[in-house]
N, C-alpha and C. Protein backbone atom coordinates (compact mmCIF):
# COMPACT_ATOMS: atom_id res chain seq x y z
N UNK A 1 10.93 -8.07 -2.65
CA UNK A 1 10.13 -6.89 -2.86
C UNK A 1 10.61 -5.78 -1.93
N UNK A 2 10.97 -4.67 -2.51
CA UNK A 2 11.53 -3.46 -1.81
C UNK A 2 10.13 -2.36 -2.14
N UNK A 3 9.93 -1.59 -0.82
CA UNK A 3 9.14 -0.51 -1.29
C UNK A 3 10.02 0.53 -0.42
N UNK A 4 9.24 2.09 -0.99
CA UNK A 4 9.89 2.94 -0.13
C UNK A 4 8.47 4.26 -0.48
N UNK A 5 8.38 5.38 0.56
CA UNK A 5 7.28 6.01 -0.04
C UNK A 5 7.98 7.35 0.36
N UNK A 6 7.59 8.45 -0.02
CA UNK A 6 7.97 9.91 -0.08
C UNK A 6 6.71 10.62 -0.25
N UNK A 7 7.00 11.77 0.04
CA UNK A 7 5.80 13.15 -0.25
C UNK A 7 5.93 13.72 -1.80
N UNK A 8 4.84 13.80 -2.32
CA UNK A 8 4.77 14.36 -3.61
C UNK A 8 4.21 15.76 -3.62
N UNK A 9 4.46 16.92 -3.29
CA UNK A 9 4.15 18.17 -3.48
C UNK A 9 3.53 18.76 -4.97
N UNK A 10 3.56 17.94 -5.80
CA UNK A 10 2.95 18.07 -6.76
C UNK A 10 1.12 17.73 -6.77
N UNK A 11 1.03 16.70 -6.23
CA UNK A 11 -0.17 16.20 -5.86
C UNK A 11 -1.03 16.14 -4.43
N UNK A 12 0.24 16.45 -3.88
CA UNK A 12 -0.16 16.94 -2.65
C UNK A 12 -0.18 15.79 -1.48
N UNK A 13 -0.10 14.40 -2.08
CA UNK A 13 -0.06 13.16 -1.16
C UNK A 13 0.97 12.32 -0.70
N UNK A 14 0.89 11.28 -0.21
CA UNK A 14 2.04 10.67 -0.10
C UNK A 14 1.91 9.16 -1.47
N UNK A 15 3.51 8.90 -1.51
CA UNK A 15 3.16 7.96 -2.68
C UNK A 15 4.38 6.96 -2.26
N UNK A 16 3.42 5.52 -2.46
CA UNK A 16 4.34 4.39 -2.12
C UNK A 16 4.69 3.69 -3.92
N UNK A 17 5.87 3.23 -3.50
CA UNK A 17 6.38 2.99 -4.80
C UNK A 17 7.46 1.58 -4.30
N UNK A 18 7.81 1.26 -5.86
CA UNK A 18 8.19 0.23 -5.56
C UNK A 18 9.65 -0.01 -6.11
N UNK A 19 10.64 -0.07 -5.66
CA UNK A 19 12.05 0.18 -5.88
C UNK A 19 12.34 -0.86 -7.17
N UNK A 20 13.15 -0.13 -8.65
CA UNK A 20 13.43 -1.09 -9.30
C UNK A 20 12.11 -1.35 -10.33
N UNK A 21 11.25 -0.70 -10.16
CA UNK A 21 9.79 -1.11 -11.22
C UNK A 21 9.26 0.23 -11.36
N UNK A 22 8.16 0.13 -12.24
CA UNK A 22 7.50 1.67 -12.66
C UNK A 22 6.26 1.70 -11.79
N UNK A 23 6.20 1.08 -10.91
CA UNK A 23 4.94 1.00 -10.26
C UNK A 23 4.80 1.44 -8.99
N UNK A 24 3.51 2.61 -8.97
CA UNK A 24 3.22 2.87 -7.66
C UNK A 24 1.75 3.49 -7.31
N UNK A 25 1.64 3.82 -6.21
CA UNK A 25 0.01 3.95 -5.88
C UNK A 25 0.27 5.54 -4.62
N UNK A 26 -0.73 6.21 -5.44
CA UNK A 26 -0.89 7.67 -3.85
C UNK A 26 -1.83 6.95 -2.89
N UNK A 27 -1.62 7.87 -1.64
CA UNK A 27 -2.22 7.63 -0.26
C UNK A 27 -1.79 8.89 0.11
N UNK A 28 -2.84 8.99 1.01
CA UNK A 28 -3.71 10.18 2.10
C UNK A 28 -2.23 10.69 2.67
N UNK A 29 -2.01 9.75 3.66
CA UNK A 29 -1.02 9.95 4.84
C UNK A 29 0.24 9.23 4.96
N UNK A 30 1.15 9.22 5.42
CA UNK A 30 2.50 8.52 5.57
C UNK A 30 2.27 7.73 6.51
N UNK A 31 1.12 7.51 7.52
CA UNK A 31 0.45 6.30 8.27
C UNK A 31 0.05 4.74 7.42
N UNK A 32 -0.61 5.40 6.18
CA UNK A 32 -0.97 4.68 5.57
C UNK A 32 0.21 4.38 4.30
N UNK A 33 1.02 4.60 3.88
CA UNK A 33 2.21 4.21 3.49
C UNK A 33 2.68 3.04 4.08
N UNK A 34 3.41 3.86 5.74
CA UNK A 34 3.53 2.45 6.35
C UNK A 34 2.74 1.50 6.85
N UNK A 35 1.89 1.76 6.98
CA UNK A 35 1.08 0.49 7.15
C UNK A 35 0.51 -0.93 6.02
N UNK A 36 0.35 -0.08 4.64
CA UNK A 36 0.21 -0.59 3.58
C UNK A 36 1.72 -1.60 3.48
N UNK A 37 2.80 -1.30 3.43
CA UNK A 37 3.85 -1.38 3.04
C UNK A 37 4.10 -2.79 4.68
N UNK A 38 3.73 -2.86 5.53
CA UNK A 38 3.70 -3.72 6.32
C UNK A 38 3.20 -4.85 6.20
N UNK A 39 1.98 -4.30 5.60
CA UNK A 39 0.83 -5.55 5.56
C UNK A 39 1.56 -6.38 4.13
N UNK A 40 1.64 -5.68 3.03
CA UNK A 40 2.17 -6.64 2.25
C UNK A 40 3.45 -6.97 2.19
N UNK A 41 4.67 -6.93 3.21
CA UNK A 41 5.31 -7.52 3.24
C UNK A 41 5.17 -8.69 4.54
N UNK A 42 4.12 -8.63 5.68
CA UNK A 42 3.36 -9.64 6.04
C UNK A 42 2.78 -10.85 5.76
N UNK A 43 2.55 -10.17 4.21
CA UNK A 43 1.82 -11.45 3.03
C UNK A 43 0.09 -11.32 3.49
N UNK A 44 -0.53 -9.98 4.04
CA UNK A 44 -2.04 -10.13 4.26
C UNK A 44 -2.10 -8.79 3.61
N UNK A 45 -3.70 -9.39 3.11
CA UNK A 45 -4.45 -8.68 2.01
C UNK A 45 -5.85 -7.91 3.13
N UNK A 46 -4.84 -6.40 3.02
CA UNK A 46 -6.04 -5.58 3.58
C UNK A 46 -7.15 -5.36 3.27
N UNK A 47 -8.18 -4.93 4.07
CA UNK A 47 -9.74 -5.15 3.72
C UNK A 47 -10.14 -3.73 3.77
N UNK A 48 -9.08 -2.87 3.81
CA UNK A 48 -9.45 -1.30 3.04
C UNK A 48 -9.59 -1.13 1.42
N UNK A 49 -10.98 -0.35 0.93
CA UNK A 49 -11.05 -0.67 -0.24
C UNK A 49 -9.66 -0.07 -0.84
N UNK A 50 -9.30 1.16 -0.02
CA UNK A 50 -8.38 1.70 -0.85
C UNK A 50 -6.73 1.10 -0.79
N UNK A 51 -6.67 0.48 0.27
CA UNK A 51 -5.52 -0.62 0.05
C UNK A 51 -5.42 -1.08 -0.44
N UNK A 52 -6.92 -2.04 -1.40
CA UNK A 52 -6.73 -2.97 -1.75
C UNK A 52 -6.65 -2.40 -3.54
N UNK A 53 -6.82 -1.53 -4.22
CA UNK A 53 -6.83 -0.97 -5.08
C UNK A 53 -5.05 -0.95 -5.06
N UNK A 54 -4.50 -0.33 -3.79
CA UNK A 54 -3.07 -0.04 -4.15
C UNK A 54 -2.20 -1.09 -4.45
N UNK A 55 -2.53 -2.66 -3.65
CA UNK A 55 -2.08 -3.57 -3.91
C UNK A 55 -1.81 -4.27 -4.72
N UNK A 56 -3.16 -4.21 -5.89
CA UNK A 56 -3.60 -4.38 -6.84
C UNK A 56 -2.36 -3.38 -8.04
N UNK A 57 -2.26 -2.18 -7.77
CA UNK A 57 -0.98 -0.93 -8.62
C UNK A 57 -0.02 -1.71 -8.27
N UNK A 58 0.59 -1.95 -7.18
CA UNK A 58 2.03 -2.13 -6.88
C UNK A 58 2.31 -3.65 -7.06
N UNK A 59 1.48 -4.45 -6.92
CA UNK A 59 1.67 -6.15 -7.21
C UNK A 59 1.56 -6.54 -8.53
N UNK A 60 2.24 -7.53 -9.05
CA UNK A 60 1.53 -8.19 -10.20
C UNK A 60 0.79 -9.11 -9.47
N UNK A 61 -0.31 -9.61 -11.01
CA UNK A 61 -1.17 -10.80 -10.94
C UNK A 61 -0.95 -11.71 -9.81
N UNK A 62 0.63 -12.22 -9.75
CA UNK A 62 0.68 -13.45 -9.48
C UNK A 62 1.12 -13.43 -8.05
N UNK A 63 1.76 -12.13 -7.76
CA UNK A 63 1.86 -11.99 -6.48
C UNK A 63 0.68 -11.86 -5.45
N UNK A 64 -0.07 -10.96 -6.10
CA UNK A 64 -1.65 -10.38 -5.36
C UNK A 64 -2.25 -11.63 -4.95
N UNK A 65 -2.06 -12.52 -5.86
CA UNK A 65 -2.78 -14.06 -5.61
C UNK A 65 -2.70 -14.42 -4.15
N UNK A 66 -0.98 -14.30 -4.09
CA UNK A 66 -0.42 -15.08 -2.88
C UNK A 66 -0.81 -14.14 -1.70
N UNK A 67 -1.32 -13.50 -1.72
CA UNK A 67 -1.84 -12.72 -0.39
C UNK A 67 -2.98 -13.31 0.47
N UNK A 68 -2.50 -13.63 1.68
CA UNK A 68 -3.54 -14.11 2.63
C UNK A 68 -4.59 -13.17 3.18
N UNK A 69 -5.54 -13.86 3.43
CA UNK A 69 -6.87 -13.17 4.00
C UNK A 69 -6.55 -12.26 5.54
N UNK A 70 -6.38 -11.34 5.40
CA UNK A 70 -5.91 -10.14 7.32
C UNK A 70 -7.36 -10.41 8.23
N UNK A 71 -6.75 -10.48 9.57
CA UNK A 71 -8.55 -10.22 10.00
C UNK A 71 -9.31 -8.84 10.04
N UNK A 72 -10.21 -8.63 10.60
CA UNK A 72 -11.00 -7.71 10.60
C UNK A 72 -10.84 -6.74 10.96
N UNK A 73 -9.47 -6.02 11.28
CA UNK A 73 -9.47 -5.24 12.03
C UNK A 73 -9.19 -3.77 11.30
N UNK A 74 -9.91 -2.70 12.57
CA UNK A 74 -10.25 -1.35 11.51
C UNK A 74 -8.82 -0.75 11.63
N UNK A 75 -8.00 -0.08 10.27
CA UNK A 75 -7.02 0.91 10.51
C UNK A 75 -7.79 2.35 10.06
N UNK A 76 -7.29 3.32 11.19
CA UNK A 76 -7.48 4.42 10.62
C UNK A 76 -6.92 5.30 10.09
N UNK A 77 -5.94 5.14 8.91
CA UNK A 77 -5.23 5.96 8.45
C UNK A 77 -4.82 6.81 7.67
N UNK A 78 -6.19 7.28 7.95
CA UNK A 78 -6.47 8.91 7.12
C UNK A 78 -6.16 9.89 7.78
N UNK A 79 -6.38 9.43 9.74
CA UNK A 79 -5.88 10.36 10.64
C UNK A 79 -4.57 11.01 10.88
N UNK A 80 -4.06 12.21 10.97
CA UNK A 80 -2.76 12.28 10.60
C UNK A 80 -1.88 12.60 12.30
């Protein structure tokens, strides 16, 4: 799994995408790019709703499965 994310001036956000597939998900900040993009190549399933929506865009079925439970901890990465 390759990702890579860029600025979209069209929409105004940042957008992680997934190299080689049609699939990708916007986000706030380029914090949250990389951080998203960490965690699932970690193999843990963030407990941000909106991570978990993106994970859900950029994974198939069978991958999303294989994602382990992250602990509790807060990211804030809306802050820029």
């Amino acid at each position: 799994m390759t990702f890579g994310h860029k600025w979209d001036p069209k929409t105004k956000s940042w957008v992680v995408f997934r190299v080689g597939k049609d699939k990708h998900a916007h986000l706030g900040s380029e914090k949250g790019c990389l951080l998203l993009i960490k965690l699932i190549k970690q193999g843990k399933l963030p407990r941000s709703q909106d991570f978990i929506e993106c994970c859900e865009r950029l994974l198939s079925a069978e991958e999303y499965a294989h994602l382990g439970k992250s602990k509790g901890r807060y990211y804030n990465y809306k802050r820029r």
